[in-house]
C-alpha atoms as a PDB file:
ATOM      1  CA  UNK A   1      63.223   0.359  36.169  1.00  0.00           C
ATOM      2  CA  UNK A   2      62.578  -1.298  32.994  1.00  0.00           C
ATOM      3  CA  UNK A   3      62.535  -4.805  34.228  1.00  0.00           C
ATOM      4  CA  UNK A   4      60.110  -3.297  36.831  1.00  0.00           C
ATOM      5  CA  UNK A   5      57.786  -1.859  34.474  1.00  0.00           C
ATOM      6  CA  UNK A   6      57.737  -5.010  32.152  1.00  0.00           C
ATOM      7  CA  UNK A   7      56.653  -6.895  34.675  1.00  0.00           C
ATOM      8  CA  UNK A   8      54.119  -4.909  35.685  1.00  0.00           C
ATOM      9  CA  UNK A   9      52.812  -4.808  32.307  1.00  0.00           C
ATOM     10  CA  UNK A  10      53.169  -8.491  31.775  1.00  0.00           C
ATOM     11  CA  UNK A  11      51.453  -9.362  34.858  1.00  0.00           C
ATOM     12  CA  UNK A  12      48.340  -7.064  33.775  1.00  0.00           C
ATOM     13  CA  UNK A  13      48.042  -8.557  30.699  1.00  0.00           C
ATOM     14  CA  UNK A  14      48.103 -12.096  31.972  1.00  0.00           C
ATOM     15  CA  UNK A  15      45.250 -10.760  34.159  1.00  0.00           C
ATOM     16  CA  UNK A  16      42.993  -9.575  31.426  1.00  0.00           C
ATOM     17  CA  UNK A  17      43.892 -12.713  29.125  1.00  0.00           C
ATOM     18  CA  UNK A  18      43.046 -14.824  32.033  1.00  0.00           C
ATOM     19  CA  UNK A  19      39.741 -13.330  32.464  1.00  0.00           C
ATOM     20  CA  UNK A  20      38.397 -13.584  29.239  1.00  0.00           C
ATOM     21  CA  UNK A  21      39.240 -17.298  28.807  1.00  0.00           C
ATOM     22  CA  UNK A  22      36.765 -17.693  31.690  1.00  0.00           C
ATOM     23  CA  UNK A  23      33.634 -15.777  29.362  1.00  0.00           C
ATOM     24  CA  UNK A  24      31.024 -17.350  28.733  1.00  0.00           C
ATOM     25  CA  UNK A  25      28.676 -16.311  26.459  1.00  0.00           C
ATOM     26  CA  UNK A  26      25.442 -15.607  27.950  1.00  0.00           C
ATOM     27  CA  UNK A  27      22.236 -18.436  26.635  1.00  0.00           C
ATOM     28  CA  UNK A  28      19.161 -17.387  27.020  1.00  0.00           C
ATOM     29  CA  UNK A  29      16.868 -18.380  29.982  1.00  0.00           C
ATOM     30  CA  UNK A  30      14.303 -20.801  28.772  1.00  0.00           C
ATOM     31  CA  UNK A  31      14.594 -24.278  28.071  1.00  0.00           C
ATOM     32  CA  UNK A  32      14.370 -24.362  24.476  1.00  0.00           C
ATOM     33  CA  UNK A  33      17.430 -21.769  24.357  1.00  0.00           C
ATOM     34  CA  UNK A  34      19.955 -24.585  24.189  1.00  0.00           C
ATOM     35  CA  UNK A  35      19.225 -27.796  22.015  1.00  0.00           C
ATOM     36  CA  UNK A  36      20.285 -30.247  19.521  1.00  0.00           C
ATOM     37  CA  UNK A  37      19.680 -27.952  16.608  1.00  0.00           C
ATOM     38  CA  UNK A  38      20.506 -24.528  18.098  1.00  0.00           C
ATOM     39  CA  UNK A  39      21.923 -22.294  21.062  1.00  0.00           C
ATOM     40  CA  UNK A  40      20.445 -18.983  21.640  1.00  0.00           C
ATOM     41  CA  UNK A  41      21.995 -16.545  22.506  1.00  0.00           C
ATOM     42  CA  UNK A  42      21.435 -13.843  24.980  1.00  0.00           C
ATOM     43  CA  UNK A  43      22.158  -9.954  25.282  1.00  0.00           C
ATOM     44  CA  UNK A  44      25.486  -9.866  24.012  1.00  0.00           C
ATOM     45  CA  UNK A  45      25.537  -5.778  25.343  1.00  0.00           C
ATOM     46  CA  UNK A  46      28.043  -6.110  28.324  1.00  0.00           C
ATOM     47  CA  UNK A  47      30.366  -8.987  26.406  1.00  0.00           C
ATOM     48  CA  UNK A  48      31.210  -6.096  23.662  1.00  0.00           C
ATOM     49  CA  UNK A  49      31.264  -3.247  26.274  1.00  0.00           C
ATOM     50  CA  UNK A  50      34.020  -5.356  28.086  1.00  0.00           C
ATOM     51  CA  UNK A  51      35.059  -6.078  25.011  1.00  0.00           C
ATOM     52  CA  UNK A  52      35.239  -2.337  23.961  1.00  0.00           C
ATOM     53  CA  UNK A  53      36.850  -1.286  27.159  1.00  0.00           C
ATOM     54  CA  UNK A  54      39.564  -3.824  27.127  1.00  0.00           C
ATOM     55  CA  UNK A  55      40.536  -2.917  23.386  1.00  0.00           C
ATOM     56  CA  UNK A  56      41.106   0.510  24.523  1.00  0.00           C
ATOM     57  CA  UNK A  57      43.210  -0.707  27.121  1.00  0.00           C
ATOM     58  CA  UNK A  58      45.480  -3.048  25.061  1.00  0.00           C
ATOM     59  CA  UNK A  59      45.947  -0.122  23.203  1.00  0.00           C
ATOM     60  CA  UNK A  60      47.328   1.497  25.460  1.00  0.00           C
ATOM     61  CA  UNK A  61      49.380  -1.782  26.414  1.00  0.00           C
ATOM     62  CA  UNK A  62      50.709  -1.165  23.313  1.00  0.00           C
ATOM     63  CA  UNK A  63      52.001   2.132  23.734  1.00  0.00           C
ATOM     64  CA  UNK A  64      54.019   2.054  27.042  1.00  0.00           C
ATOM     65  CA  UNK A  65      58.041   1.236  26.668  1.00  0.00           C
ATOM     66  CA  UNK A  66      58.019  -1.830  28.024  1.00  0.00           C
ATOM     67  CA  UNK A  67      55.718  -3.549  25.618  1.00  0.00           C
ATOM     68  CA  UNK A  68      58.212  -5.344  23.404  1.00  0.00           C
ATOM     69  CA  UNK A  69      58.161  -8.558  25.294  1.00  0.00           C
ATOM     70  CA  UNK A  70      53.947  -8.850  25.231  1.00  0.00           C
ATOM     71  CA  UNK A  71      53.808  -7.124  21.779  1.00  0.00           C
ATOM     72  CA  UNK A  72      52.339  -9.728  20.177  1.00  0.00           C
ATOM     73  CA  UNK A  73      50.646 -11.504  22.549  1.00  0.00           C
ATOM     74  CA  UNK A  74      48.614  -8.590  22.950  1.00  0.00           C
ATOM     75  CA  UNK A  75      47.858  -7.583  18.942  1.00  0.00           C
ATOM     76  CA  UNK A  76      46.646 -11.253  18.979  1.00  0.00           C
ATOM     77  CA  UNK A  77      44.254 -10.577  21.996  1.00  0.00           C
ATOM     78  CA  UNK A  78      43.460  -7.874  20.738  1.00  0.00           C
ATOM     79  CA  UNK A  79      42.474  -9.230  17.312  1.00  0.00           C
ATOM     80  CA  UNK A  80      40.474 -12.386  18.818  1.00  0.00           C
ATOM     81  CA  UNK A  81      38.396  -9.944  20.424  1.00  0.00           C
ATOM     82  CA  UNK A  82      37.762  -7.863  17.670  1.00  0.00           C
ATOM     83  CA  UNK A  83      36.426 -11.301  15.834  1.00  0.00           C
ATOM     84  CA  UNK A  84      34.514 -12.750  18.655  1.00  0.00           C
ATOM     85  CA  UNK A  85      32.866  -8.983  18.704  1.00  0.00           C
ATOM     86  CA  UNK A  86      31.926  -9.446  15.130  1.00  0.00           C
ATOM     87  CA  UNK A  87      31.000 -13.045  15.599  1.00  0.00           C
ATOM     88  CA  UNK A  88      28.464 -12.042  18.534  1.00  0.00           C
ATOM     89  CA  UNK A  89      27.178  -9.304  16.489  1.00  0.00           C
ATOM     90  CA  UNK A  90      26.415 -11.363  13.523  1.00  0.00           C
ATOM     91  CA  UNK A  91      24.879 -13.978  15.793  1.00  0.00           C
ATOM     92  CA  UNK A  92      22.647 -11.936  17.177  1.00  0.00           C
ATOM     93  CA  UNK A  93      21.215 -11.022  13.765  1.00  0.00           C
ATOM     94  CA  UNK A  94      21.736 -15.002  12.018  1.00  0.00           C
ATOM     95  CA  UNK A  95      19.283 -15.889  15.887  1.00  0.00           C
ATOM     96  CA  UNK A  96      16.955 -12.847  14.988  1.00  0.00           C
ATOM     97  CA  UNK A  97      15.955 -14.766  11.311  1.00  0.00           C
ATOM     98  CA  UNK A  98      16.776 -18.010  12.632  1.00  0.00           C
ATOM     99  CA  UNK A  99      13.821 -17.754  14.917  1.00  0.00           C
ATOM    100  CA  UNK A 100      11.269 -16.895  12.203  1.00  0.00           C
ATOM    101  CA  UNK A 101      12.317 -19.343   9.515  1.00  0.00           C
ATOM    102  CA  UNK A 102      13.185 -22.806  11.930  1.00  0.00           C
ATOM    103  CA  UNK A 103       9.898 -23.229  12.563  1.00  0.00           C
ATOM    104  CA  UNK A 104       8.102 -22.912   9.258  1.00  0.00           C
ATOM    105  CA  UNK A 105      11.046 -24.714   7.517  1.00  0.00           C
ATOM    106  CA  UNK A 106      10.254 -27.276  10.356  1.00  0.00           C
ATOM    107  CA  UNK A 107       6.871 -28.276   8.512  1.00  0.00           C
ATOM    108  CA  UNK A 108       6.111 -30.445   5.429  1.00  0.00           C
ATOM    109  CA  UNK A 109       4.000 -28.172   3.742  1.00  0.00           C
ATOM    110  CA  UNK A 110       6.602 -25.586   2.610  1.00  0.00           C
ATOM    111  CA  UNK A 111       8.662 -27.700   0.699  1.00  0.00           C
ATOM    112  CA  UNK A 112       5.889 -27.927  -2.304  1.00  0.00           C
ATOM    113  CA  UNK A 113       5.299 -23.599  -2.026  1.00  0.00           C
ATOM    114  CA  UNK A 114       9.267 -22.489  -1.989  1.00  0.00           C
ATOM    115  CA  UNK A 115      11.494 -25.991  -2.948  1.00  0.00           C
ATOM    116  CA  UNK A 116      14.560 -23.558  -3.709  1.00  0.00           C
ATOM    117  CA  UNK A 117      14.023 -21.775   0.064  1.00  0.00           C
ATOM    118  CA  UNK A 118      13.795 -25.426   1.383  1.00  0.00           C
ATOM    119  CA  UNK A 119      17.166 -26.075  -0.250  1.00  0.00           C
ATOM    120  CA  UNK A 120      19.215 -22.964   0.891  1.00  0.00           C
ATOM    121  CA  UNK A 121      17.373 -23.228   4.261  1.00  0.00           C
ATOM    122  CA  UNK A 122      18.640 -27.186   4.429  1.00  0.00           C
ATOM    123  CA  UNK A 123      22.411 -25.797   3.858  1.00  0.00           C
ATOM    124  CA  UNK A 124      22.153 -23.043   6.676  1.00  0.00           C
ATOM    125  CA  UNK A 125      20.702 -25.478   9.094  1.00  0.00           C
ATOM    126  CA  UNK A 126      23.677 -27.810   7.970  1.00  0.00           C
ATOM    127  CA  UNK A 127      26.422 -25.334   9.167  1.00  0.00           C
ATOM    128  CA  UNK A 128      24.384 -24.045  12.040  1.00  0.00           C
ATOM    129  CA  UNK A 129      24.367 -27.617  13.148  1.00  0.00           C
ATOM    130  CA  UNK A 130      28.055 -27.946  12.937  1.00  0.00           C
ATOM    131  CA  UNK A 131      28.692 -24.695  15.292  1.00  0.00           C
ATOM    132  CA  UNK A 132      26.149 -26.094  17.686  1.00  0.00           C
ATOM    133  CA  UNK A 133      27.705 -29.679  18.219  1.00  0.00           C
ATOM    134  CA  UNK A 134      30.988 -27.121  18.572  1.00  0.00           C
ATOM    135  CA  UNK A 135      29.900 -24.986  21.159  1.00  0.00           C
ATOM    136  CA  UNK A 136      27.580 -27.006  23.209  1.00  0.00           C
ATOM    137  CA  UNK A 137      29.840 -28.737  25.618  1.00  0.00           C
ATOM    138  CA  UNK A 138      31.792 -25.225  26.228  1.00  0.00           C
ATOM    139  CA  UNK A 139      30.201 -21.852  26.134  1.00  0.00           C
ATOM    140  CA  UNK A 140      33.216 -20.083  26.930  1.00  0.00           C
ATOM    141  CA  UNK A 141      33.863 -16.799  24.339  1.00  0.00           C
ATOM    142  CA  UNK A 142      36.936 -18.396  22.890  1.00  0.00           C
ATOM    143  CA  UNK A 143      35.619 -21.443  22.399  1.00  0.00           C
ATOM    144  CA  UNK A 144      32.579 -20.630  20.372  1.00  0.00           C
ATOM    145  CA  UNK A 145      34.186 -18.860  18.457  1.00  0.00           C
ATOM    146  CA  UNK A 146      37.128 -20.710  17.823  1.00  0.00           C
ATOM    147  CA  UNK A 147      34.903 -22.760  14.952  1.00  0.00           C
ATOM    148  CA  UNK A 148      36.703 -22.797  11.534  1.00  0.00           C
ATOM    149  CA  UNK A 149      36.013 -19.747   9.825  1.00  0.00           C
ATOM    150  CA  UNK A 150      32.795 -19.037  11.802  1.00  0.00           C
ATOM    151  CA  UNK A 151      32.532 -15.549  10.898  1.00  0.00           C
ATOM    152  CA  UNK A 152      31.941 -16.101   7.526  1.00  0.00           C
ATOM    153  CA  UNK A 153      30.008 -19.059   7.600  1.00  0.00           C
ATOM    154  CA  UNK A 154      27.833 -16.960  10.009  1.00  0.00           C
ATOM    155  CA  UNK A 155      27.834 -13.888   7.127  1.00  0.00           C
ATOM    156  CA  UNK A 156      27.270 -16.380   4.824  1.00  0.00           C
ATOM    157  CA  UNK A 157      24.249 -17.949   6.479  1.00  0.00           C
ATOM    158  CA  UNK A 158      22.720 -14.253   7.014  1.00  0.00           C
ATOM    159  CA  UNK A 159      22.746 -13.538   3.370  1.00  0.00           C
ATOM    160  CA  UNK A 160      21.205 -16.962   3.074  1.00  0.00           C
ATOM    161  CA  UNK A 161      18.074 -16.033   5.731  1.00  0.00           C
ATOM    162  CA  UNK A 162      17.824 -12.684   4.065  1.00  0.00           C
ATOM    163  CA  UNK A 163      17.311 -13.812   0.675  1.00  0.00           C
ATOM    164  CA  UNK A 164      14.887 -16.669   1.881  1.00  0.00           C
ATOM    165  CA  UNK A 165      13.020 -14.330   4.093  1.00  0.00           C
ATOM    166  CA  UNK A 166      12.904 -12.164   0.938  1.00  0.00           C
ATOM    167  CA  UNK A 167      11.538 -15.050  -1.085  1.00  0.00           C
ATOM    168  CA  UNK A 168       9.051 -16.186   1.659  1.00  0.00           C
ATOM    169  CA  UNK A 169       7.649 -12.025   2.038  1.00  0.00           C
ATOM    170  CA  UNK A 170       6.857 -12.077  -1.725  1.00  0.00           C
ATOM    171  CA  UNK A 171       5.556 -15.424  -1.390  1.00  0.00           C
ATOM    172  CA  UNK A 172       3.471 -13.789   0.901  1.00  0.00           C
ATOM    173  CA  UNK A 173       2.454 -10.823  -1.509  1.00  0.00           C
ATOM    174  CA  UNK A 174       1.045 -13.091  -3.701  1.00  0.00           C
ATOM    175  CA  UNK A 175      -1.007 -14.422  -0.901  1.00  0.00           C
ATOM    176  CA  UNK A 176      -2.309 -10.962  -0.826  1.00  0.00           C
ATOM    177  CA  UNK A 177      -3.165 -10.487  -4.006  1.00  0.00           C
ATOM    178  CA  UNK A 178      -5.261 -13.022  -4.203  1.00  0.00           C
ATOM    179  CA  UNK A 179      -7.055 -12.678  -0.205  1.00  0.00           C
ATOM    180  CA  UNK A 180      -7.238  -8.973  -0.262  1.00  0.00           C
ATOM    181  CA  UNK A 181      -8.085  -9.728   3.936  1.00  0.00           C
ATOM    182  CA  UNK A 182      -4.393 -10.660   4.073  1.00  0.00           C
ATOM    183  CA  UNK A 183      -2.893  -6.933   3.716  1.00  0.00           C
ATOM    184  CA  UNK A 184      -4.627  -6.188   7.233  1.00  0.00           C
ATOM    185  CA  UNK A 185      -1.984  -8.325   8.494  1.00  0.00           C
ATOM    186  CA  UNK A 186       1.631  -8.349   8.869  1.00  0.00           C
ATOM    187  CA  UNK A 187       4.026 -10.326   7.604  1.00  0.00           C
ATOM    188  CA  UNK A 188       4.790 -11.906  10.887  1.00  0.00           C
ATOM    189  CA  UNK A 189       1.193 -12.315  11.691  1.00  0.00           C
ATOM    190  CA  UNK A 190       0.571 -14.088   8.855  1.00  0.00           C
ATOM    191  CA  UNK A 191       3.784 -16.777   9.187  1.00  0.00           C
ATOM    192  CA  UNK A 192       2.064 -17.793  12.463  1.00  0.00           C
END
């Protein structure tokens, strides 16, 4: 019966909503993963399998009869998941640069080679700091990423470390050019 079958499909979804206010997202296992000034992230793989498989199934939530009752309680699942997906995937590349830059921007001595890079740098560690105060006392999925417009604050910080890390590899160049010993060596190994 249809009363039957929308309860049913009520009760699943209450199921799957109540499991993924419970996610946490997963910090990485050494001690300087989770400070002050940042919160590193982990592998992110399973959250956006789960995340891929329970799309699929809200999907097809949305296609049985009895769905009218749910409808939108499951299009806005549906859509916070596809934004915390985003979010974790742009994290993961914002921690990627984030862990090259923090500690050279951490020193003195780069402020008098790339002033501008110090500046842009200063604004992304700004907002960083603002998501990390956020999400430190809760590392739940929703809760993260619950942070006012975080998405494109994190986009916006990624075109930020590209363009510095851009800067900082021609800064780098010019290194070369004048210690020919310096091409031998990669950009990373000559940062550290």
């Amino acid at each position: 019966s249809t009363a039957q079958g929308e309860a049913q499909l009520e009760a699943e979804f209450k199921e799957i909503n109540k499991y993924w206010e419970t996610v946490e997202i997963p910090i990485l296992d050494i001690p300087e993963a989770k400070t002050d000034e940042t919160i590193l992230i982990g592998s992110t793989t399973e959250i956006l399998d789960n995340i891929a498989d329970v799309q699929c199934t809200l999907y097809k939530m949305l296609q049985v009869p009895y769905v009218k009752g749910i409808k939108d309680s499951i299009i806005s699942l549906s859509s916070t998941l596809e934004r915390d997906a985003s979010i974790l995937e742009e994290w993961q590349i914002f921690q990627k640069n984030w862990l090259i830059l923090h500690p050279i921007f951490s020193f003195g001595s780069i402020k008098s080679v790339l002033p501008q890079c110090v500046n842009r740098f200063g604004v992304v560690k700004r907002r960083w700091a603002s998501l990390v105060r956020h999400a430190a006392s809760n590392m739940t999925l929703f809760h993260a990423c619950s942070f006012p417009a975080l998405l494109e604050m994190i986009r916006e910080n990624n075109i930020s470390l590209d363009s510095i890390l851009a800067s900082l590899y021609k800064y780098l160049d010019s290194k070369r050019e004048i210690v020919p010993r310096f091409y031998f060596l990669s950009n990373n190994e000559l940062i550290t």
